[in-house]
C-alpha atoms as a PDB file:
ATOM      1  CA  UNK A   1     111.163  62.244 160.741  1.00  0.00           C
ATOM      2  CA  UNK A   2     113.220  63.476 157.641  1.00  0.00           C
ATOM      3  CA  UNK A   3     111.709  66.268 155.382  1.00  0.00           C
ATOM      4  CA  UNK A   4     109.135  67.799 158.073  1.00  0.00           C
ATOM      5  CA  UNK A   5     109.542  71.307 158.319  1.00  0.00           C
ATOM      6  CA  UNK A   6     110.851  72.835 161.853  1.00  0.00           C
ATOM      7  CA  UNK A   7     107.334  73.489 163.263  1.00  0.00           C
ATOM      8  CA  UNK A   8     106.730  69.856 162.550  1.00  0.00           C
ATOM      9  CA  UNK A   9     108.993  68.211 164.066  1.00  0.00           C
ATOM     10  CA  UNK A  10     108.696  70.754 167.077  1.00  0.00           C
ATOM     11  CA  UNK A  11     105.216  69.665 167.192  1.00  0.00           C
ATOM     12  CA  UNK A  12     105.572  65.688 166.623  1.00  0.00           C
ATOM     13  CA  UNK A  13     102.307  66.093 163.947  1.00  0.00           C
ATOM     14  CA  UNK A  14     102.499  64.962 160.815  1.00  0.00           C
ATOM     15  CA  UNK A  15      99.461  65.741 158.654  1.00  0.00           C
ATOM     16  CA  UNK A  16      98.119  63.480 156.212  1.00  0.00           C
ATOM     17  CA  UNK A  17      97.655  66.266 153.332  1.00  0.00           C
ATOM     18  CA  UNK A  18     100.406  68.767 152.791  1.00  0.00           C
ATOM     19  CA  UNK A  19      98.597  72.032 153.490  1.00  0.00           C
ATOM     20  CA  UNK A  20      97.382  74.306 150.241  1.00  0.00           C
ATOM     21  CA  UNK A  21     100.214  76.725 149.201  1.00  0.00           C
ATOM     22  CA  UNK A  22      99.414  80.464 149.116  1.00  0.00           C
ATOM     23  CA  UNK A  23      97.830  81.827 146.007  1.00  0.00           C
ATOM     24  CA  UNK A  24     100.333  85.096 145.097  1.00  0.00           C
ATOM     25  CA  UNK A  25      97.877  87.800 144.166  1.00  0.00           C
ATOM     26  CA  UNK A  26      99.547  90.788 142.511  1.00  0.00           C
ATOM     27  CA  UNK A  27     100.037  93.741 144.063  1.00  0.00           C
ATOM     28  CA  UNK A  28      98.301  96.654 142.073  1.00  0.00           C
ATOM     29  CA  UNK A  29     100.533  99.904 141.610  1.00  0.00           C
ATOM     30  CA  UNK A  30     100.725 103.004 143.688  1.00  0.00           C
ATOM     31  CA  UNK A  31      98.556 105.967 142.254  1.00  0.00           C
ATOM     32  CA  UNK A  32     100.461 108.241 139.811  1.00  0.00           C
ATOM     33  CA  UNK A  33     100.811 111.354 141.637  1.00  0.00           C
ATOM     34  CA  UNK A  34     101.923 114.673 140.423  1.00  0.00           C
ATOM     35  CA  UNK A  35     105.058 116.465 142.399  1.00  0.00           C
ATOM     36  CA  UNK A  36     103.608 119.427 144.554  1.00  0.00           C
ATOM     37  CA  UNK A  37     103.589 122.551 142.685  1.00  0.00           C
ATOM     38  CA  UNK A  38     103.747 121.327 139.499  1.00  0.00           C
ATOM     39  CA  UNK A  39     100.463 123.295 138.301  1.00  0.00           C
ATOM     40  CA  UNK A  40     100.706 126.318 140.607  1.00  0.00           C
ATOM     41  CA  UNK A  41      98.751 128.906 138.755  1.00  0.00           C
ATOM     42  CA  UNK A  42      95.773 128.430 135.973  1.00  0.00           C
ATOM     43  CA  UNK A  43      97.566 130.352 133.412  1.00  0.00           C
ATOM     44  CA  UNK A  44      99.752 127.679 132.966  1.00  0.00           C
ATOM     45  CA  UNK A  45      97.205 125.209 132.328  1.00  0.00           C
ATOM     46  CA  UNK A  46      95.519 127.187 129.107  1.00  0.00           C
ATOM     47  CA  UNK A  47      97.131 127.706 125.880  1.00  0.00           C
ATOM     48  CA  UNK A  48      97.047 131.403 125.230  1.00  0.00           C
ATOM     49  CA  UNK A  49      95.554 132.750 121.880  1.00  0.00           C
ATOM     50  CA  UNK A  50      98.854 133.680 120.246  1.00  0.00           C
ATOM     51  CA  UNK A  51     100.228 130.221 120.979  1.00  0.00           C
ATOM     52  CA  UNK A  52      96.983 128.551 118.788  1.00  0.00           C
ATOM     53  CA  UNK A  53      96.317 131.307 116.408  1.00  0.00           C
ATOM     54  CA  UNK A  54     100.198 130.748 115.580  1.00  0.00           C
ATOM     55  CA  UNK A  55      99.910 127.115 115.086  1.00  0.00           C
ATOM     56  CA  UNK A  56      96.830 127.423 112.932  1.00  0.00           C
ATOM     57  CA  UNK A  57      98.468 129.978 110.351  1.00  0.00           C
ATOM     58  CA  UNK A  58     101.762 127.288 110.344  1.00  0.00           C
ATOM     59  CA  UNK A  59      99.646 124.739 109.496  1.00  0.00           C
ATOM     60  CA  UNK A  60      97.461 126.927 107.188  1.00  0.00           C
ATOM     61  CA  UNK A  61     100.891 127.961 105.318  1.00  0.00           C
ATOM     62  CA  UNK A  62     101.927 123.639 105.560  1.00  0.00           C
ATOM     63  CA  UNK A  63      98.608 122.913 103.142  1.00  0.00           C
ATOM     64  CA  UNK A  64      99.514 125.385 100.837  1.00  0.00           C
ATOM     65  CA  UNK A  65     103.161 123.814 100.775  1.00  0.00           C
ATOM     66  CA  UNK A  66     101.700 120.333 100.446  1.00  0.00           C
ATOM     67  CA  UNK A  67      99.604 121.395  97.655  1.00  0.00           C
ATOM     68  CA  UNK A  68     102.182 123.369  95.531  1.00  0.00           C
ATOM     69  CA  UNK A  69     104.617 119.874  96.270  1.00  0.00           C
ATOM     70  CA  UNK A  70     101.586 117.857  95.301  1.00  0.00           C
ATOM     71  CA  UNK A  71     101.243 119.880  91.773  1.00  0.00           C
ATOM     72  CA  UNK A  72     104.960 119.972  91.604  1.00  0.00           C
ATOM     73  CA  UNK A  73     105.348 116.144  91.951  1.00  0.00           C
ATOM     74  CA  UNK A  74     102.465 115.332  89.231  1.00  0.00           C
ATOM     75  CA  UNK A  75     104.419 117.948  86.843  1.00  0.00           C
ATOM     76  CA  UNK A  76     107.343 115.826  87.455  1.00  0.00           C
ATOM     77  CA  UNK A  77     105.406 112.431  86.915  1.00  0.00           C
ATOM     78  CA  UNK A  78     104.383 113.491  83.105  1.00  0.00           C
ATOM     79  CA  UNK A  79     107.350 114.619  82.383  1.00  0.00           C
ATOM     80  CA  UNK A  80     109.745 111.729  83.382  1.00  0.00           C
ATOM     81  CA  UNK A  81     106.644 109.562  81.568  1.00  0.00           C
ATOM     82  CA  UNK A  82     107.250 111.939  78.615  1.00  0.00           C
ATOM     83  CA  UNK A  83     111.100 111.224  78.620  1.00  0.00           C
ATOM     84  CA  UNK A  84     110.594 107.023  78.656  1.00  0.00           C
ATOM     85  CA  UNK A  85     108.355 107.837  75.772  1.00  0.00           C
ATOM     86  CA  UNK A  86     110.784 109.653  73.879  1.00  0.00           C
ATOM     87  CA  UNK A  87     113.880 107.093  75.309  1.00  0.00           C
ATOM     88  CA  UNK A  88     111.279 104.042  74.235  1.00  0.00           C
ATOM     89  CA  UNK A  89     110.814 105.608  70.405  1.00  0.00           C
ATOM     90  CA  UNK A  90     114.320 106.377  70.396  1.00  0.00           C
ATOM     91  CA  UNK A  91     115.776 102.676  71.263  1.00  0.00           C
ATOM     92  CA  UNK A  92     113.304 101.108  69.143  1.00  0.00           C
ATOM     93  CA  UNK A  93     114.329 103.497  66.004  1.00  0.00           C
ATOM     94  CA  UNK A  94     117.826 102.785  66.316  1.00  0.00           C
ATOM     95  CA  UNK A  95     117.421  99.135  66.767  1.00  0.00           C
ATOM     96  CA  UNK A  96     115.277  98.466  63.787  1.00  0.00           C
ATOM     97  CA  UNK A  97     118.296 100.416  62.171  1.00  0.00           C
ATOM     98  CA  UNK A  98     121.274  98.228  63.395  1.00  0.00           C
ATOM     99  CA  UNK A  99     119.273  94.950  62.558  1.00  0.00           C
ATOM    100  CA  UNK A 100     118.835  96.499  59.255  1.00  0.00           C
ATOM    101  CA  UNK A 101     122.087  97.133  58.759  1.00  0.00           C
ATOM    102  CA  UNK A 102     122.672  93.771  60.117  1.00  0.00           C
ATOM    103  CA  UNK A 103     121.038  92.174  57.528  1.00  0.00           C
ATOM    104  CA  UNK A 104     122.291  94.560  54.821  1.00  0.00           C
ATOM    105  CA  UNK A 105     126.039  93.768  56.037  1.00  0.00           C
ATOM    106  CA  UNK A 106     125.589  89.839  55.833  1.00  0.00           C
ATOM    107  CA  UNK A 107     123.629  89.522  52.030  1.00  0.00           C
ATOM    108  CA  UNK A 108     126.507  91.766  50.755  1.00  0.00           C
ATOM    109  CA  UNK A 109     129.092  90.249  52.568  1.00  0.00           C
ATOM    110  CA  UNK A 110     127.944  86.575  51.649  1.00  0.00           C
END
């Protein structure tokens, strides 16, 4: 009786269905525990008022940073558009100068 399984062949049975395998179910995680002591007294556990009050004026003082940098950064936006303006007028002048010149250059040189 080749390929019956020890028990099998022990027995002399041979079944007519090969029996169901077992389903693997998985195996849900331990419970998160905190070490012992970890929290020992309730001070601990609540922020204090100078901790929060503290925070608040930092991030009172961050707005007003934020803000200034805000204005500072539009400033800066008109002013580099300002520039390409000027840079824009200025290329175009000399341009319309060189092609005149251009032209000037090849009726008298003709």
């Amino acid at each position: 009786m080749a390929g019956l399984s020890p028990k099998r062949k022990r027995d002399g049975s041979v079944d007519s269905c090969p029996r169901a395998r077992k389903v693997r179910r998985p195996i849900s995680p331990p419970p998160i525990t905190r070490p012992g002591g970890h929290y020992d007294s309730e001070d601990d556990k609540v922020l204090k008022g100078p901790k929060v009050a503290h925070l608040l004026r930092n991030i009172i003082e961050m707005r007003k940073d934020h803000k200034k940098l805000s204005d500072e950064v539009a400033e800066l936006t008109l002013e580099l558009k300002s520039v390409r303006d000027d840079y824009d007028t200025l290329r175009r002048g000399l341009c319309s100068k060189v092609n005149t010149l251009a032209k000037t250059i090849g009726k008298n040189g003709a």
